[in-house]
Protein backbone atom coordinates (compact mmCIF):
# COMPACT_ATOMS: atom_id res chain seq x y z
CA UNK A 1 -1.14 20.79 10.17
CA UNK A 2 1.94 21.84 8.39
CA UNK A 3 0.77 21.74 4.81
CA UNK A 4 3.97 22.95 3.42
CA UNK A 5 5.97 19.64 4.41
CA UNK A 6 3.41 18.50 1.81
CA UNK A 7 2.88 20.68 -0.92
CA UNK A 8 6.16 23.06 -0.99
CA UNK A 9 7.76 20.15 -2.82
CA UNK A 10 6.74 16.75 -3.90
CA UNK A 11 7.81 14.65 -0.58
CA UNK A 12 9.40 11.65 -1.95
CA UNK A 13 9.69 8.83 1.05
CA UNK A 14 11.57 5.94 1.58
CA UNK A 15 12.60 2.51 3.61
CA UNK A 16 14.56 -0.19 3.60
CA UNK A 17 12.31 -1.59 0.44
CA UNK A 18 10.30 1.02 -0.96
CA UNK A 19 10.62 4.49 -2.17
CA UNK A 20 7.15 6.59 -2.13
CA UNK A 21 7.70 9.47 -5.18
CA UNK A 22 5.84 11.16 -8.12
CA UNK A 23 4.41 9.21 -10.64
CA UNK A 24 5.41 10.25 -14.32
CA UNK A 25 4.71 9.94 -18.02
CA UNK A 26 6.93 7.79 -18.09
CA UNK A 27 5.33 5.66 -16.18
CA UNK A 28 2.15 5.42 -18.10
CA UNK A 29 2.45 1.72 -18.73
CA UNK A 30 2.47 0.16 -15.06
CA UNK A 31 -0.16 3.02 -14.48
CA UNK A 32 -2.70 1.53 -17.04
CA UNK A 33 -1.57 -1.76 -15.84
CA UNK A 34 -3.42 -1.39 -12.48
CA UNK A 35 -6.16 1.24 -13.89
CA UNK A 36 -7.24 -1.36 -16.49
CA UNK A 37 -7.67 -4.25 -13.79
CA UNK A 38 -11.18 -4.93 -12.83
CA UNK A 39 -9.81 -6.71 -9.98
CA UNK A 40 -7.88 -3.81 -8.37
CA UNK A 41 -10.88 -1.46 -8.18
CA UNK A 42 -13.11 -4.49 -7.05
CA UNK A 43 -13.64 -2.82 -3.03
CA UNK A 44 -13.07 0.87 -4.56
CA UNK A 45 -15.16 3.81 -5.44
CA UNK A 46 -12.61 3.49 -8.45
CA UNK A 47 -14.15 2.73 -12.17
CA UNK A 48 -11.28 0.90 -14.05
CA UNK A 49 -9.75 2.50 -17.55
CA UNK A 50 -9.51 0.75 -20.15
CA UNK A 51 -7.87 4.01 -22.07
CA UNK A 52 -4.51 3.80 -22.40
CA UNK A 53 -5.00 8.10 -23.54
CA UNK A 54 -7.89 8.36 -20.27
CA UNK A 55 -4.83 7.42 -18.35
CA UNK A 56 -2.22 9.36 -19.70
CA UNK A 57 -5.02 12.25 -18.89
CA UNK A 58 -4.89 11.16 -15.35
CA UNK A 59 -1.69 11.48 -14.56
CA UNK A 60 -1.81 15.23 -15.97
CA UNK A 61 -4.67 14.95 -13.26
CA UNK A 62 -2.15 13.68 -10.36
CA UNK A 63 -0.11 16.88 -11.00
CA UNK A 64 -3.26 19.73 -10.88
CA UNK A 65 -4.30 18.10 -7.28
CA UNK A 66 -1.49 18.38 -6.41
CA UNK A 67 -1.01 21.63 -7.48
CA UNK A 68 -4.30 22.70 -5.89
CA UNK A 69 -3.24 21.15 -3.08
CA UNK A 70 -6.41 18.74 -3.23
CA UNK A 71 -4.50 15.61 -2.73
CA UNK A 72 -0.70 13.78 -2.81
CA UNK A 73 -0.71 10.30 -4.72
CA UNK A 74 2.82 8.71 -4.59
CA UNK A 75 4.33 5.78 -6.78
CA UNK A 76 4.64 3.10 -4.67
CA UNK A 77 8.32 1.71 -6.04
CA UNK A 78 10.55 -1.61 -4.52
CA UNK A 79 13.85 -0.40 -3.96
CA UNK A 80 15.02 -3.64 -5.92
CA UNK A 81 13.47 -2.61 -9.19
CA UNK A 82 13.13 1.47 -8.71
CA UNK A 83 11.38 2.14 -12.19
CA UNK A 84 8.95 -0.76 -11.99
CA UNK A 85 5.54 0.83 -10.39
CA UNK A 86 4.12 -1.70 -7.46
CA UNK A 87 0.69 0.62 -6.31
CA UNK A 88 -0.34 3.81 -5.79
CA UNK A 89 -0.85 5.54 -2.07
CA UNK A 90 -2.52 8.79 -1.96
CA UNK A 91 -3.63 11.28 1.06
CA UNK A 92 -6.99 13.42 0.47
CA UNK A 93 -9.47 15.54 1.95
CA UNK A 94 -7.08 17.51 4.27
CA UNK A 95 -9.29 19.10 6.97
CA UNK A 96 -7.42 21.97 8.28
CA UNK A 97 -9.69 22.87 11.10
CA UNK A 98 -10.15 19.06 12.48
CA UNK A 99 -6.33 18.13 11.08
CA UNK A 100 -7.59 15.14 9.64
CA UNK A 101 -6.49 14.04 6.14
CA UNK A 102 -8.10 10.63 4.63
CA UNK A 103 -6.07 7.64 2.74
CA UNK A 104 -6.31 5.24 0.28
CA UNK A 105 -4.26 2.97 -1.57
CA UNK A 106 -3.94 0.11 -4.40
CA UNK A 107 -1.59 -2.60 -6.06
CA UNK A 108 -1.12 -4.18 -9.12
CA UNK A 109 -2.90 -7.46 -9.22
CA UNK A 110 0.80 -9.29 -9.05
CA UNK A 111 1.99 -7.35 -5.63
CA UNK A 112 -0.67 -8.41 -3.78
CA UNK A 113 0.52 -10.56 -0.71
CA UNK A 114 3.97 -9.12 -0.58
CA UNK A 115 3.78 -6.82 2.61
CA UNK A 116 3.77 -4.01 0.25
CA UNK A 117 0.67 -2.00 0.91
CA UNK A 118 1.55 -2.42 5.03
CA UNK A 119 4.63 -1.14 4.29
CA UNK A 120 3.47 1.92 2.36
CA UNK A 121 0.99 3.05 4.64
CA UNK A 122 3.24 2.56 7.49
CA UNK A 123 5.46 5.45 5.41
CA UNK A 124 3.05 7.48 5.08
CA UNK A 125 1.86 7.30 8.65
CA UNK A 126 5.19 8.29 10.04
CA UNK A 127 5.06 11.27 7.02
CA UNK A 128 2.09 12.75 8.22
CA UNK A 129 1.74 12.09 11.75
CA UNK A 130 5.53 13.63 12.48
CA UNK A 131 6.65 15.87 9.60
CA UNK A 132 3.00 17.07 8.54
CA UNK A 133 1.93 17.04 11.91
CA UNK A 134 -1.68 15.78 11.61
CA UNK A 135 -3.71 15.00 14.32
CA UNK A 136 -6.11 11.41 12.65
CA UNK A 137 -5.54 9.78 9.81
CA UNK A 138 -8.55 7.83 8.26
CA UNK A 139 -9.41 5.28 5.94
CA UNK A 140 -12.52 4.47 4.82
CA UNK A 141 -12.64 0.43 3.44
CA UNK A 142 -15.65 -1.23 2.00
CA UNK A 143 -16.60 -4.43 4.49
CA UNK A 144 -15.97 -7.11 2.20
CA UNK A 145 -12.05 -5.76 1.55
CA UNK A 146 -10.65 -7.83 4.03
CA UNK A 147 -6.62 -7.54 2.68
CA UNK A 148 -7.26 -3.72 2.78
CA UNK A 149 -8.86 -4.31 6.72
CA UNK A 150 -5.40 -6.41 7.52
CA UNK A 151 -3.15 -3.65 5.95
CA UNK A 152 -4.38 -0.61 8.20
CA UNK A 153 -4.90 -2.76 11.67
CA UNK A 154 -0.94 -4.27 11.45
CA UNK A 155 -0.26 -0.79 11.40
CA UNK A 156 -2.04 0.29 14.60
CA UNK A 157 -4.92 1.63 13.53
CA UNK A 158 -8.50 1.61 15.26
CA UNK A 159 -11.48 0.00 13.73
CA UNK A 160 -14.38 2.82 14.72
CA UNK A 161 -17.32 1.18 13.26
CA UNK A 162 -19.79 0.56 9.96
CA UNK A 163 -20.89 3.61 8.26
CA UNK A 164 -24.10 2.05 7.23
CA UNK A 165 -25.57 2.74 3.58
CA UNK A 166 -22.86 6.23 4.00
CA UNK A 167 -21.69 6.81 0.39
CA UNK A 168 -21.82 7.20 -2.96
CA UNK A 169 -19.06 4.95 -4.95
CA UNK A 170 -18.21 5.54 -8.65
CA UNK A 171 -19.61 2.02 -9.89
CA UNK A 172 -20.49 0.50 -6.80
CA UNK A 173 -23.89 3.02 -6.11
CA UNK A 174 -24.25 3.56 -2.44
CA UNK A 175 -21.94 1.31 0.02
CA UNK A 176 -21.58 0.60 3.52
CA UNK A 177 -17.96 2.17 4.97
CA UNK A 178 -15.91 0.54 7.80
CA UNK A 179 -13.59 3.58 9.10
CA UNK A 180 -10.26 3.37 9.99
CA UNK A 181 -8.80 5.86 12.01
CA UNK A 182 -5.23 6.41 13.58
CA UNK A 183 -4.13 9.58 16.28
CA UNK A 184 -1.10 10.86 16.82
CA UNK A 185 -1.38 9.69 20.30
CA UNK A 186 -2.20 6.71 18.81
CA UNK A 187 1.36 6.86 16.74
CA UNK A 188 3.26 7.42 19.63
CA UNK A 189 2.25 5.14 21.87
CA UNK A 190 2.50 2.17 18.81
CA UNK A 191 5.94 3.42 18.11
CA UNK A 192 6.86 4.67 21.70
């Protein structure tokens, strides 16, 4: 795993509609517009803010993982209106020694539908699996999150089973997990 494609410099990724970058002060008002939505956080091990200062706090937060290189969240941005925040994507948990790193992701309420999320991942896929050179990429999804489900199989990836009763979620006590999981080989042969 080449963790230097990751953390030498804030990759900022892009296609044809979206552009994948740092999220910003400046930003902190399409930020608290998803944190604040109960709906958003509905399938996550998220609990929503309703402080517009706990979210200006958690931006500052974005920046020291990522300086620790703990984790990378991009802005998720439409190329049509590049200042207008859609979602957040984020890669975690990089395991060196397996060369696994875990996703996540989540749009505001009025993106959903739009082919946005499947279009982020997909970025982020190609990112990792190629430039990063990790071996599996997982995400874990909570059974009932069907949209989240559709999002990660159009893009190739594996259903591996039902981690029953598996974790702890922030708000949601413990949960049942469906994991995710895509290989390189996986990659290749999807995009081959």
């Amino acid at each position: 795993m080449n963790v230097e494609a990751i953390f030498a410099q804030f990759p900022s990724l892009q296609s044809a509609n979206l552009t994948l970058k740092k999220i910003e002060v400046h930003h902190l008002d399409a930020v608290f517009d998803i944190y604040s939505n109960d709906s958003v956080f509905k399938y996550c091990g998220i609990i929503p803010k309703h402080n517009k200062e706990t979210v200006r706090n958690m931006i500052g937060h974005f920046e020291r993982d990522y300086n620790k290189r703990l984790r990378v969240k991009w802005g998720i941005f439409a190329n049509a209106e590049p200042e207008r925040l859609c979602g957040i994507i984020e890669a975690f948990d990089f395991n060196q020694k397996v060369n696994v790193v875990t996703i996540g992701y989540f749009l505001a309420e009025s993106y959903w539908g739009r082919g946005i999320a499947t279009e982020a991942v997909s970025l982020v896929l190609r990112f990792l699996l190629t430039e990063v050179n990790v071996n599996r990429i997982q995400a874990e999804v909570m059974p009932p999150n069907h949209p989240s489900k559709k999002v990660l199989l159009k893009n190739g990836f594996t259903y591996e089973g039902t981690l029953r009763q598996a974790a702890l979620w922030s708000g949601k006590g413990i949960v049942d997990l469906e994991m995710y999981s895509m290989l390189k080989e996986d990659f290749a042969f999807v995009t081959g």
